[in-house]
Protein backbone atom coordinates (compact mmCIF):
# COMPACT_ATOMS: atom_id res chain seq x y z
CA UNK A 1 12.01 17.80 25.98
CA UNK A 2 10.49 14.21 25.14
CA UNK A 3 12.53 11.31 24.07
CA UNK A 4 12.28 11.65 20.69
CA UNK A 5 13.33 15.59 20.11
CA UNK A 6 16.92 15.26 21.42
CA UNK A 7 18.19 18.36 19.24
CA UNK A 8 19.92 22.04 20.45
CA UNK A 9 18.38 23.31 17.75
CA UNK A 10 14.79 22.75 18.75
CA UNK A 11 12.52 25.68 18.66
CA UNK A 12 12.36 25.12 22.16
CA UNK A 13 15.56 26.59 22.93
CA UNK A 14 14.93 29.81 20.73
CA UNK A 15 14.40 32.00 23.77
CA UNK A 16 15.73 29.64 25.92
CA UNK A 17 17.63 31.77 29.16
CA UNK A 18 19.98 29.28 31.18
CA UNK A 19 19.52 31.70 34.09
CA UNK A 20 15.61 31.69 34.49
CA UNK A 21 15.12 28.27 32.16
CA UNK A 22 15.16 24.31 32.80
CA UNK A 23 14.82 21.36 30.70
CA UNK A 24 12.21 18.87 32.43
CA UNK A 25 13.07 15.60 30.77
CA UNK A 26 11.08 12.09 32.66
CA UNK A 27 11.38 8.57 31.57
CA UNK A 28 7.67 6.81 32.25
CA UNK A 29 6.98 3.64 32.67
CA UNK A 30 3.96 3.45 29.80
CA UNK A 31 5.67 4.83 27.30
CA UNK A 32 7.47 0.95 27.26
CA UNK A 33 4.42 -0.82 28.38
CA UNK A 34 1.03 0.74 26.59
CA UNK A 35 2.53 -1.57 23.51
CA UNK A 36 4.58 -4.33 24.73
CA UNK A 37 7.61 -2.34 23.83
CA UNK A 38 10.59 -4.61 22.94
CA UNK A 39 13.47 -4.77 24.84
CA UNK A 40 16.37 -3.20 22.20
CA UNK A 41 13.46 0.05 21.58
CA UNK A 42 13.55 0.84 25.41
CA UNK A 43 17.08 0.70 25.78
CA UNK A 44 17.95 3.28 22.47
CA UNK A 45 15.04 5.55 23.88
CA UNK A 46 16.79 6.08 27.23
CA UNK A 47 20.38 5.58 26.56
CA UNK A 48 19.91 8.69 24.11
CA UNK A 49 18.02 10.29 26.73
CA UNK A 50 20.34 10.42 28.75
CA UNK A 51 23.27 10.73 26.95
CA UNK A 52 21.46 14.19 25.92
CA UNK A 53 20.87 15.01 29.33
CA UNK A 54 24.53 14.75 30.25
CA UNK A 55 25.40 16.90 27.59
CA UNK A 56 22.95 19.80 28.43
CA UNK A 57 24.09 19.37 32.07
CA UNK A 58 27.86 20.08 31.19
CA UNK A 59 26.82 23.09 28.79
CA UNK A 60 25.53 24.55 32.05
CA UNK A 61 21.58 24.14 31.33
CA UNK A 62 19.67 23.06 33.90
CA UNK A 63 17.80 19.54 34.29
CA UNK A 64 15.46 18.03 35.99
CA UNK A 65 15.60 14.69 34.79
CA UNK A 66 13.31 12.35 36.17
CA UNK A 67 14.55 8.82 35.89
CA UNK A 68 12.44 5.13 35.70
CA UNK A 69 12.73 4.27 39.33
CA UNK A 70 12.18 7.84 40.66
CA UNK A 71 9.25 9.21 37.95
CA UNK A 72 5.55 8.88 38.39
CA UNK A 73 4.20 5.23 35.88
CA UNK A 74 2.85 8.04 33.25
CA UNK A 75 4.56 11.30 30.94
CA UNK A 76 1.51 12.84 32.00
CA UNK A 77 1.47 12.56 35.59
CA UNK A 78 5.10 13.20 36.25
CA UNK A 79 4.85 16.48 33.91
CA UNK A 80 1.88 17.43 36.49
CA UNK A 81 3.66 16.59 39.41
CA UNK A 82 6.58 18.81 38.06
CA UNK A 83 4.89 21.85 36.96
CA UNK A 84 3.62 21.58 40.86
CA UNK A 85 7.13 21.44 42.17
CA UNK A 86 8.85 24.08 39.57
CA UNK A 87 5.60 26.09 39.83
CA UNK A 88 6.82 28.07 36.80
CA UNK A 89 5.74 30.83 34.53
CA UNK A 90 5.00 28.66 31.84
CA UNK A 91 5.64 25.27 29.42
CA UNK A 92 7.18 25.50 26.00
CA UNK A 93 6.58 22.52 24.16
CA UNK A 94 7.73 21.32 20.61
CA UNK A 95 4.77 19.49 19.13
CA UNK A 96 5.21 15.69 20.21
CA UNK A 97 5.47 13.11 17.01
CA UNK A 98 2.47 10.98 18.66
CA UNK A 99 -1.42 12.10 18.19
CA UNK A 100 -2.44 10.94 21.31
CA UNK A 101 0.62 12.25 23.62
CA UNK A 102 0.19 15.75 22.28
CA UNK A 103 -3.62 15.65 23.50
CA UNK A 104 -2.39 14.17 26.75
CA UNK A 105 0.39 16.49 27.39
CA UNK A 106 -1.93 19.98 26.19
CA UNK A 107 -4.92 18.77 28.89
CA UNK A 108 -2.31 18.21 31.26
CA UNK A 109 -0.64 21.42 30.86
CA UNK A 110 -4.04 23.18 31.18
CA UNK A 111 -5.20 21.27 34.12
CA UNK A 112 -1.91 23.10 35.73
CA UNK A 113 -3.51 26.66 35.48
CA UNK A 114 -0.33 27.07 33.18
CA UNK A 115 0.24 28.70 29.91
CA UNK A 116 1.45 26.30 26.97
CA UNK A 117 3.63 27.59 24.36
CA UNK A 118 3.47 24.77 21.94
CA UNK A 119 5.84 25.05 19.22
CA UNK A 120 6.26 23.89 15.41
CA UNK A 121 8.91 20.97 15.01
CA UNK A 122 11.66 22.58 12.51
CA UNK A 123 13.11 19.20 12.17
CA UNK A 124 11.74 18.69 9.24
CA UNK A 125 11.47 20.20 5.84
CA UNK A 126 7.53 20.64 5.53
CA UNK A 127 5.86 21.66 8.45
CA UNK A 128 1.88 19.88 8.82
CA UNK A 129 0.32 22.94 7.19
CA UNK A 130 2.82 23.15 4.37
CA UNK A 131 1.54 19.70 3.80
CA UNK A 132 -2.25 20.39 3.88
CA UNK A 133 -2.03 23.14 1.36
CA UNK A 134 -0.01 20.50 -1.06
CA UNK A 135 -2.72 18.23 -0.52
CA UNK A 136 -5.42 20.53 -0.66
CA UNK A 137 -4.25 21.34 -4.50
CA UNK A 138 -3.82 17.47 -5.49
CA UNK A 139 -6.43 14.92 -6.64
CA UNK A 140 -4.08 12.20 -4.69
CA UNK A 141 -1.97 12.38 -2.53
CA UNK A 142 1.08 10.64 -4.36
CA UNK A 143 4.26 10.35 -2.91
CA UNK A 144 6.11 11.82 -6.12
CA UNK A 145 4.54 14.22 -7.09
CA UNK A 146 5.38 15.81 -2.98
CA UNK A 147 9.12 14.55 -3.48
CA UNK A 148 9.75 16.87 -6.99
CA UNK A 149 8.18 19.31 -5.35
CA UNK A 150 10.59 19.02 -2.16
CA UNK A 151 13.49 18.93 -4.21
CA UNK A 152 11.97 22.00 -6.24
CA UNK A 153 11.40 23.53 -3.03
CA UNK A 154 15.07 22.92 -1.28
CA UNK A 155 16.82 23.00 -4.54
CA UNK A 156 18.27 18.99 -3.60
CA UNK A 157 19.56 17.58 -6.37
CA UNK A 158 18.77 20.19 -9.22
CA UNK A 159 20.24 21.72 -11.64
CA UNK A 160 18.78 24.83 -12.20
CA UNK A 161 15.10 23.79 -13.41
CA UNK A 162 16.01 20.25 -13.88
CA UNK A 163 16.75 17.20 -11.61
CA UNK A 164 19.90 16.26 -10.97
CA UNK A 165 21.06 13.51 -13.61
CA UNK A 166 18.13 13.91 -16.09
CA UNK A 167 15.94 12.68 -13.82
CA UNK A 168 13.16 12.80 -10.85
CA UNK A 169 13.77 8.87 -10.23
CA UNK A 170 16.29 6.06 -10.46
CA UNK A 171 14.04 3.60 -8.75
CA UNK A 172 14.22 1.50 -11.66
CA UNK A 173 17.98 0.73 -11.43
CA UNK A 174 18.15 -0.52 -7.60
CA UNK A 175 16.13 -3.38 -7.33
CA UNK A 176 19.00 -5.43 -7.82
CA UNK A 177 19.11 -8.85 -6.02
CA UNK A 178 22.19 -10.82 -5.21
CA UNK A 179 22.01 -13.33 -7.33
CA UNK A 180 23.52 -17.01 -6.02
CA UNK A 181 26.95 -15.71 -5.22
CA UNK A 182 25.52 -13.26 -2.41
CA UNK A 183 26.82 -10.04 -0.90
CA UNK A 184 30.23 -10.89 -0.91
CA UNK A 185 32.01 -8.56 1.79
CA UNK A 186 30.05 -5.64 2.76
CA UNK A 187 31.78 -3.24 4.46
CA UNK A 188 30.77 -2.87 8.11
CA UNK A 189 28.28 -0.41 9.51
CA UNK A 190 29.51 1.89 12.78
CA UNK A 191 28.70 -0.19 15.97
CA UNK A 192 29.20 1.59 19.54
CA UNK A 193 30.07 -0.06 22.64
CA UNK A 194 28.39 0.59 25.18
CA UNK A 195 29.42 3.00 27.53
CA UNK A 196 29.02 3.50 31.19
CA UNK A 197 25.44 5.64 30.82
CA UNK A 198 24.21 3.24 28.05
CA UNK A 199 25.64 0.15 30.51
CA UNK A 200 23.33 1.13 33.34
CA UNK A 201 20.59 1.46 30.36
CA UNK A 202 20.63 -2.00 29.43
CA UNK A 203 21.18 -3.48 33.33
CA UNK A 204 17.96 -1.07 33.99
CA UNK A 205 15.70 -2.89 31.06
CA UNK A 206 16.81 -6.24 31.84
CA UNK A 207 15.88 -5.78 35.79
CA UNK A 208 13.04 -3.66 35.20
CA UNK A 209 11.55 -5.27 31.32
CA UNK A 210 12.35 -8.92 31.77
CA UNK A 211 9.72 -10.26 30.09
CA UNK A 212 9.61 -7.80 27.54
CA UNK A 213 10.82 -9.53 24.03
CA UNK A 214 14.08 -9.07 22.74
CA UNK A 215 17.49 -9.16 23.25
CA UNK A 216 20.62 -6.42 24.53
CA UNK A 217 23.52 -8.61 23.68
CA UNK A 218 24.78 -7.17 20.89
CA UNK A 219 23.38 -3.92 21.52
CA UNK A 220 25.35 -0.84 19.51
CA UNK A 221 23.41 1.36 18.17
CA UNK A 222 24.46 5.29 18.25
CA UNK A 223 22.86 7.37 21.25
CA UNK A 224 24.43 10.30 21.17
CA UNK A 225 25.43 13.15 18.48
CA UNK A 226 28.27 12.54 17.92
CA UNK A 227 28.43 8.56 17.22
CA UNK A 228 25.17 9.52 14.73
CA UNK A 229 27.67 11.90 13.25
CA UNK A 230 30.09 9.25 12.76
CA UNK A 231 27.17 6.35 11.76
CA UNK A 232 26.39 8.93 8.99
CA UNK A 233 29.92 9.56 8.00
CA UNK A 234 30.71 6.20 8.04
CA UNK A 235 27.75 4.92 5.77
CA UNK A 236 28.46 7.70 3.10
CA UNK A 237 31.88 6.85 2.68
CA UNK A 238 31.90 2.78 2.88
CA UNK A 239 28.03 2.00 2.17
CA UNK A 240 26.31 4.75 0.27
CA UNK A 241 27.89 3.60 -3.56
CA UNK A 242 26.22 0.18 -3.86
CA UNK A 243 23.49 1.62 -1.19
CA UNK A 244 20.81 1.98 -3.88
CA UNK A 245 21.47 -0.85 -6.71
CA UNK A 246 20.88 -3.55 -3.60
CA UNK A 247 18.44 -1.59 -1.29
CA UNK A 248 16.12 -4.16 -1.90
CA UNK A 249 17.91 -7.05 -1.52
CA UNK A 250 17.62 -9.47 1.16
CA UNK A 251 19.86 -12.36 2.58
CA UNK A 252 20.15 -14.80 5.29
CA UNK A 253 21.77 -13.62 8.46
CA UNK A 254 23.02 -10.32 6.82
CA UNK A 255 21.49 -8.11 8.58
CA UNK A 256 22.81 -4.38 7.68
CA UNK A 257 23.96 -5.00 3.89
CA UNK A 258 24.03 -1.50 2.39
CA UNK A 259 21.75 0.60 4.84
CA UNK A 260 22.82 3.54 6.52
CA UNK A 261 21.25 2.40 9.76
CA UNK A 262 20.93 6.11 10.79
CA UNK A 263 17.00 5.76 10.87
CA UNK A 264 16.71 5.93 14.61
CA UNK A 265 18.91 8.80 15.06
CA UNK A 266 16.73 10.84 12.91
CA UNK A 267 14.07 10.40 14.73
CA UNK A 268 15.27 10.84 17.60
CA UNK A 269 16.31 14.23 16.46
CA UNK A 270 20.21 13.52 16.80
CA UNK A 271 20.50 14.11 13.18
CA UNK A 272 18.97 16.75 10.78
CA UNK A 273 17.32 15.47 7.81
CA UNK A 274 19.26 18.30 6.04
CA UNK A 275 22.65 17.64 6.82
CA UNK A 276 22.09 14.07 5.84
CA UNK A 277 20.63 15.13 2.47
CA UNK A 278 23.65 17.66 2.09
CA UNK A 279 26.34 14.82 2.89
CA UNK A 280 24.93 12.32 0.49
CA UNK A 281 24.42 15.42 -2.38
CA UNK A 282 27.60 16.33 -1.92
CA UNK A 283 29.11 12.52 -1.91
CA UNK A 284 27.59 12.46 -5.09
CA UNK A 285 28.62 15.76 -6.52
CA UNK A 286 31.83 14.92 -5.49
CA UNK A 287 31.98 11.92 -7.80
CA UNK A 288 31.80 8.88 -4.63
CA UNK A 289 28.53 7.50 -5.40
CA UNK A 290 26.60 7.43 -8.30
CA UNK A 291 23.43 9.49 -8.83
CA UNK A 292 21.08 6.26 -8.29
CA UNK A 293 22.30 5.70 -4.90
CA UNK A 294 22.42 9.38 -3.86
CA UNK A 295 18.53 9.92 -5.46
CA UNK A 296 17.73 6.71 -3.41
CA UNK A 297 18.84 7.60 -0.28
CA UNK A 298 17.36 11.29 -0.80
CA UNK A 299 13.91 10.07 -1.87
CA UNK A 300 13.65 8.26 1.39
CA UNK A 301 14.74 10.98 3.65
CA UNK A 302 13.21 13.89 2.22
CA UNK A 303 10.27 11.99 0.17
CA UNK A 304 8.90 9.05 2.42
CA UNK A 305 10.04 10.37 5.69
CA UNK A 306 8.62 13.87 4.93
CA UNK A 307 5.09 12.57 3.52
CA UNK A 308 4.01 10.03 5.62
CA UNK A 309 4.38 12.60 8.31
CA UNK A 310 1.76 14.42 6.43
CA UNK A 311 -0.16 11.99 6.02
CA UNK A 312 -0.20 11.38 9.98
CA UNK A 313 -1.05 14.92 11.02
CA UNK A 314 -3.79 15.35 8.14
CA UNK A 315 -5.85 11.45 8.90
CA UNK A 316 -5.13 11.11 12.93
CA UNK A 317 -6.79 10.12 15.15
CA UNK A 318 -9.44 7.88 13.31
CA UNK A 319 -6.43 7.25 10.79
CA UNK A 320 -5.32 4.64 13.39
CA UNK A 321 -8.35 3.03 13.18
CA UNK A 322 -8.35 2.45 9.36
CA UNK A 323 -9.09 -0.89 7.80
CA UNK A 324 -10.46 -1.23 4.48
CA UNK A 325 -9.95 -4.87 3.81
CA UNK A 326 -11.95 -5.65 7.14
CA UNK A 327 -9.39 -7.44 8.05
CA UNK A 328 -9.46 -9.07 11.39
CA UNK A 329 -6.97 -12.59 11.67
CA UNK A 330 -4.88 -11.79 15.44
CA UNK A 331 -1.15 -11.37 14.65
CA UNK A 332 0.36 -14.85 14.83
CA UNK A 333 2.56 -15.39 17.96
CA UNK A 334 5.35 -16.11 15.97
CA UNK A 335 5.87 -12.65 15.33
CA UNK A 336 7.16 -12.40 19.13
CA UNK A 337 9.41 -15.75 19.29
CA UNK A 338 11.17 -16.23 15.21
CA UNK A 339 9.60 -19.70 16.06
CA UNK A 340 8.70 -20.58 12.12
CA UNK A 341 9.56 -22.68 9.45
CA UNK A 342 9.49 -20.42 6.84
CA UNK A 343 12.77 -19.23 6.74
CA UNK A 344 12.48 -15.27 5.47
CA UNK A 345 10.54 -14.82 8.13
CA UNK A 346 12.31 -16.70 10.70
CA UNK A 347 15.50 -14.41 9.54
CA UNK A 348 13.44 -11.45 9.51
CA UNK A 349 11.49 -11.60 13.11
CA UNK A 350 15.10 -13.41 14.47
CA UNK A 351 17.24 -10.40 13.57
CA UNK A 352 14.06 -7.82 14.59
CA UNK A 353 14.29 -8.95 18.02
CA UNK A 354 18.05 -9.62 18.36
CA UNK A 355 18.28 -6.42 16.84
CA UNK A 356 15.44 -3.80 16.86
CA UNK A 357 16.56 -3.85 12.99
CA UNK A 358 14.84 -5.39 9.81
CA UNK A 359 15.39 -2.67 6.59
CA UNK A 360 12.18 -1.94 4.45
CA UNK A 361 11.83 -4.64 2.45
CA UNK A 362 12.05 -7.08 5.09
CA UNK A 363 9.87 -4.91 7.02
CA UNK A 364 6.89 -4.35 3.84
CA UNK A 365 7.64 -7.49 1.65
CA UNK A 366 7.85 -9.91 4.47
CA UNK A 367 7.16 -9.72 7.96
CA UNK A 368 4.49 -7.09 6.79
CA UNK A 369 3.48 -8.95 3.06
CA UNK A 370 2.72 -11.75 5.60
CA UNK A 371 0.42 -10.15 7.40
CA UNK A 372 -1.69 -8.73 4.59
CA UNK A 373 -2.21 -11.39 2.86
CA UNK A 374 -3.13 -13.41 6.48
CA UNK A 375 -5.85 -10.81 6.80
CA UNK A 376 -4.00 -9.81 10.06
CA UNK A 377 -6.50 -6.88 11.46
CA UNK A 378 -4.29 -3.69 10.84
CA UNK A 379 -4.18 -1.82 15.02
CA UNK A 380 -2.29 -5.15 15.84
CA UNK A 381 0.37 -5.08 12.77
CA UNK A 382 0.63 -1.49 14.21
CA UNK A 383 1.24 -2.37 17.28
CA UNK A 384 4.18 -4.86 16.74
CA UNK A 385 6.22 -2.77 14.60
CA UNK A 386 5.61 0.06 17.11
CA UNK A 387 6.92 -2.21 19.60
CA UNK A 388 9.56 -4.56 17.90
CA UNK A 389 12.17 -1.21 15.76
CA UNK A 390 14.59 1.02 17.61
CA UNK A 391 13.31 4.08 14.98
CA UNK A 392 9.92 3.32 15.63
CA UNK A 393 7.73 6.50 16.29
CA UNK A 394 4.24 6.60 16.24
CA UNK A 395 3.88 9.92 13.19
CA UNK A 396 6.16 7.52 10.84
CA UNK A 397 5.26 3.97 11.81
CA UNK A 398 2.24 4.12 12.18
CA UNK A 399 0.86 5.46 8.10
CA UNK A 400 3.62 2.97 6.48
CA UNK A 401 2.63 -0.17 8.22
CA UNK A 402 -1.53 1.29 7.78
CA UNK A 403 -1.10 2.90 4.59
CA UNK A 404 1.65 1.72 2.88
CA UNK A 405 2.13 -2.38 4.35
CA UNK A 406 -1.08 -3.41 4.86
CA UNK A 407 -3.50 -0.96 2.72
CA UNK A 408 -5.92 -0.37 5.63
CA UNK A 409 -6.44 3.34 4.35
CA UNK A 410 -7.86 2.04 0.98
CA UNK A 411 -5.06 3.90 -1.27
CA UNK A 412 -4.50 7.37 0.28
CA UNK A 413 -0.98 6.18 0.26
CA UNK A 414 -0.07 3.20 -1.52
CA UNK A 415 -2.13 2.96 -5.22
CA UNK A 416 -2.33 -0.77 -4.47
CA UNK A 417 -1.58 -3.05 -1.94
CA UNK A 418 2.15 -4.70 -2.18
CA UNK A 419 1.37 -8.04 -2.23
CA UNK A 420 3.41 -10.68 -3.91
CA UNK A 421 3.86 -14.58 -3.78
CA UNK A 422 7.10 -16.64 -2.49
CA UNK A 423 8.27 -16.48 -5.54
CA UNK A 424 9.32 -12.61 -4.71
CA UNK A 425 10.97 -13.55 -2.06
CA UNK A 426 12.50 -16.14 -3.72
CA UNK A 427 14.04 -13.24 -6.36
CA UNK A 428 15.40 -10.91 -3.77
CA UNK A 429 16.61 -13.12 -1.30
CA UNK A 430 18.35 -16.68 -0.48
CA UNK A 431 15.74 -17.68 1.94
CA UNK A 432 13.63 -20.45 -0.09
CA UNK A 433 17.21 -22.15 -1.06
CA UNK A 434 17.09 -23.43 2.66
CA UNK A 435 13.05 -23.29 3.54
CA UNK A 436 11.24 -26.35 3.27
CA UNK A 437 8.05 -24.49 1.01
CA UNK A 438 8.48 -24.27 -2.38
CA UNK A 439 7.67 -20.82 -3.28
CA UNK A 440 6.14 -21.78 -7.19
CA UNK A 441 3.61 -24.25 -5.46
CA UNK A 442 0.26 -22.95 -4.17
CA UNK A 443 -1.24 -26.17 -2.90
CA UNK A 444 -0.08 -29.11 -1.22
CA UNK A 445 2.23 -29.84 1.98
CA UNK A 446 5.51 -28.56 0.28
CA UNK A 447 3.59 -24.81 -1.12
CA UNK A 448 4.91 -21.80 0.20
CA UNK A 449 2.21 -19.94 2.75
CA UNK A 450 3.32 -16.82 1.02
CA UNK A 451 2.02 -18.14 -2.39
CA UNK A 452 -1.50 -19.82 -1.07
CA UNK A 453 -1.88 -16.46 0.97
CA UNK A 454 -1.41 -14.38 -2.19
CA UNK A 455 -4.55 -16.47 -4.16
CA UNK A 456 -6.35 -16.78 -1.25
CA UNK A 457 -6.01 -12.88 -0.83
CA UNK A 458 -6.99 -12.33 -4.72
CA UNK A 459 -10.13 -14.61 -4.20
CA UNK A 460 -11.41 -12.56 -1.05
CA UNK A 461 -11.12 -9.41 -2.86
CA UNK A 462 -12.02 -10.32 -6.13
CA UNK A 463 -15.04 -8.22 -6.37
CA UNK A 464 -12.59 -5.26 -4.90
CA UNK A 465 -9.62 -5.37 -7.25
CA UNK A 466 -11.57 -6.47 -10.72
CA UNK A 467 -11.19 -3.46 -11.94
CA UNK A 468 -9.01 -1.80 -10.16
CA UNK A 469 -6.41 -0.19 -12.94
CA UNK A 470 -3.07 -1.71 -11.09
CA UNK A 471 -4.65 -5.07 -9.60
CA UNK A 472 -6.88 -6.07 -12.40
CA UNK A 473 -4.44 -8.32 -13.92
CA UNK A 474 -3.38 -10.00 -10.69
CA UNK A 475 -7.29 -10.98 -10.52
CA UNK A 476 -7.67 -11.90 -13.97
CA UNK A 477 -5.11 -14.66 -13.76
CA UNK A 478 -7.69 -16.10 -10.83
CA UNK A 479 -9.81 -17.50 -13.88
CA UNK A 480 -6.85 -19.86 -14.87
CA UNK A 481 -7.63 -21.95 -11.78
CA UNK A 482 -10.13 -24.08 -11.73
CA UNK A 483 -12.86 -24.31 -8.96
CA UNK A 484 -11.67 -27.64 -7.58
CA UNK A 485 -7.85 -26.18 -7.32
CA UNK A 486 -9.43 -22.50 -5.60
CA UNK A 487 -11.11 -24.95 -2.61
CA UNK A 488 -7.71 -26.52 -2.70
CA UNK A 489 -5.97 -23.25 -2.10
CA UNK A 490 -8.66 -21.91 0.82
CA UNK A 491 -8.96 -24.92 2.37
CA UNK A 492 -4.80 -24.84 2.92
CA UNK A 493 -5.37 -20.88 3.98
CA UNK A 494 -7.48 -21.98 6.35
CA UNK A 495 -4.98 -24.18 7.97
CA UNK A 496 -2.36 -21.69 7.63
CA UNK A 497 -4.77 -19.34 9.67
CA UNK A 498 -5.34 -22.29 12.15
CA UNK A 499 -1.51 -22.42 12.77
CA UNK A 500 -1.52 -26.12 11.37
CA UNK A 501 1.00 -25.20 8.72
CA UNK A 502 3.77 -22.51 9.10
């Protein structure tokens, strides 16, 4: 069982016989340090580990759960060095989440003389080849046209033939922002103290991960099945109403707002997608939230979650490699240390590492908007949010920040690349009331990096995006500035690039 499959219903316990059977479970030291793996990340990973191993323990299943201090530095090697000591009939694996782990782990399996029952992940809705033989009858693969076919499919929010509420989409109705009077009081999410397994967690990764970035003081999120039971529970009853109309809403040291915060639970397989999407239906059926918020939440879980998965399986490996704006600025330090002065994405990176948290807009429209439009080369934007977000795993980080934040596949997923001036940020959030740019101004001391990054980025890939049928008025507006004021704007670029200004 890897770290990330922490479910009873697995296909891997189909045939499972408690008598002849064990669960081999290791934590290894690479999977924390092949990306610099932050601090908050490590801690979720093995606290639910272990929590799960506890539980299979007192159900009477047998273990052998290799911890930190006693397992080989690699997955690989310490599955080797197992199959040596258990010298057993054979493996039965769930397919891992991560390209390059499931090569690993087959060669190593095979090296062993060993059969390998690999198995499909029922976790989700659409398995990988459900997903190729959607995309194989598409001209693109859009993201909507999979979801109505999901909900088709699942019979989610329908009515018969129709959707639910007259509708396949309510995205237009929640991109609400705050306005000047803020959030008010938002009701608070489900924390968990830790407890004596996740306590010796935490001591472990600040003994054995000290320099690793981050922080574990206020470290609560849910490791076990039951507290994700209760985070869902929780969120459904006190956050899921006004969950869609401000999902894209940002403000200053407000962290949670509205989000269910049940992300990393689902992929680490302590919740199942379906009961989530049945428990938000049903809110809404039930007359608790109203259909925007419900088709919201549902989109995400059974619309983004499901097809970027696709995506993965159907582009990897050189998928990783991807990066069609040639893109090649290094990712600026900042990004590990909060230490800027532009306050969105001082809040943004700050909570990210106090937290392992930012929610998606945060995480596409700034800390990720950012890097687009710095020309940050995509593998190391990758990297970061593979290291920095407690529900980070490689099969759904890895397209959104590629595909979706950065357009390095060149529009298999997104139809054009999200990228905005300050003056976005300025709408959703209250972070330019208190920043010292001006998020209006392109040029000069006082103009918002965001805003001289988003010209700059038009007038590199002007030739690109002339005609392309969702960017070509973006570019057209680049003739309103004249030739003096577009040398203004690089030159200031270039100093943002140089670290001079920021």
């Amino acid at each position: 069982m890897l770290g990330d499959q922490l479910n009873r219903t697995s296909a891997a316990f189909d045939d499972f016989d408690a008598q002849h059977d064990l669960v081999w479970m290791a934590e290894a030291a690479d999977e924390s340090t092949n990306v610099w793996v932050s601090k908050p990340r490590i801690a979720v990973f093995l606290a639910a580990m272990r929590h799960f191993a506890a539980e299979l323990t007192a159900d009477g299943v047998r273990v052998d759960y290799r911890r930190l201090d006693e397992a080989a530095p690699s997955l690989a090697a310490e599955l080797s060095s197992a199959i040596e000591r258990h010298r057993p009939d054979g493996v039965v694996m769930v397919e891992p989440g991560e390209w390059q782990l499931r090569e690993t782990l087959r060669a190593t399996v095979a090296a062993s003389g060993v059969p390998l029952d690999e198995r499909e992940d029922r976790h989700f809705l659409c398995s990988t080849a459900q997903f190729e033989r959607h995309a194989t009858t598409r001209k693109s693969l859009l993201m909507e046209s999979f979801y109505r076919e999901q909900r088709r499919a699942h019979g989610i929010l329908m009515d018969g033939d129709a959707p639910a509420g007259g509708a396949w989409n309510f995205d237009s109705e929640n991109r609400s922002s705050f306005g000047k009077q803020g959030p008010g009081m938002v009701p608070a999410p489900a924390l968990f103290a830790p407890d004596e397994i996740t306590l010796a967690v935490i001591e472990l990764v600040h003994s054995r991960f000290a320099d690793h970035p981050g922080s574990l003081d206020r470290f609560a999120w849910p490791v076990s099945r039951g507290q994700a039971l209760t985070a869902l529970d929780r969120f459904v009853a006190e956050r899921l109403a006004e969950f869609g109309h401000w999902q894209d809403a940002m403000w200053t040291a407000e962290p949670w707002l509205y989000h269910s915060l049940i992300s990393a639970a689902l992929n680490l397989k302590l919740l199942d997608p379906r009961e989530v999407v049945a428990r938000v239906e049903e809110a809404w059926r039930a007359g608790q939230v109203p259909i925007e918020a419900a088709e919201g939440y549902i989109r995400q879980v059974i619309g983004w979650r499901e097809y970027v998965r696709g995506i993965y399986w159907m582009r990897m490996p050189a998928y990783a490699d991807s990066n069609a704006l040639a893109a090649t600025e290094p990712l600026p330090d900042f990004y590990w240390t909060g230490d800027t002065g532009m306050e969105c994405l001082r809040d943004a990176i700050g909570q990210t590492l106090d937290l392992g948290y930012a929610h998606h807009i945060q995480r596409l429209m700034v800390t990720g908007l950012y890097a687009q439009l710095l020309g940050v080369e995509p593998r190391q934007v990758h990297e970061w949010y593979l290291a920095v977000y407690v529900d980070a795993v490689e099969w759904v980080e890895l397209p959104n920040v590629l595909g979706m934040s950065q357009f390095a596949d060149g529009g298999v997923m997104a139809s054009k690349p999200y990228v905005a001036t300050g003056k976005y940020i300025d709408r959703m959030s209250n972070h330019c009331g208190s920043c010292r740019f001006d998020p209006a101004k392109r040029v000069g001391d006082d103009a918002c990096p965001f805003t001289t990054l988003y010209w700059d980025f038009l007038g590199r890939h002007e030739q690109r995006f002339a005609r392309h049928p969702r960017m070509a008025l973006q570019v057209k507006n680049l003739a309103r500035i004249t030739d003096e004021e577009r040398a203004a704007i690089g030159a200031r670029a270039g100093a943002i690039r140089a670290g001079v200004v920021g």
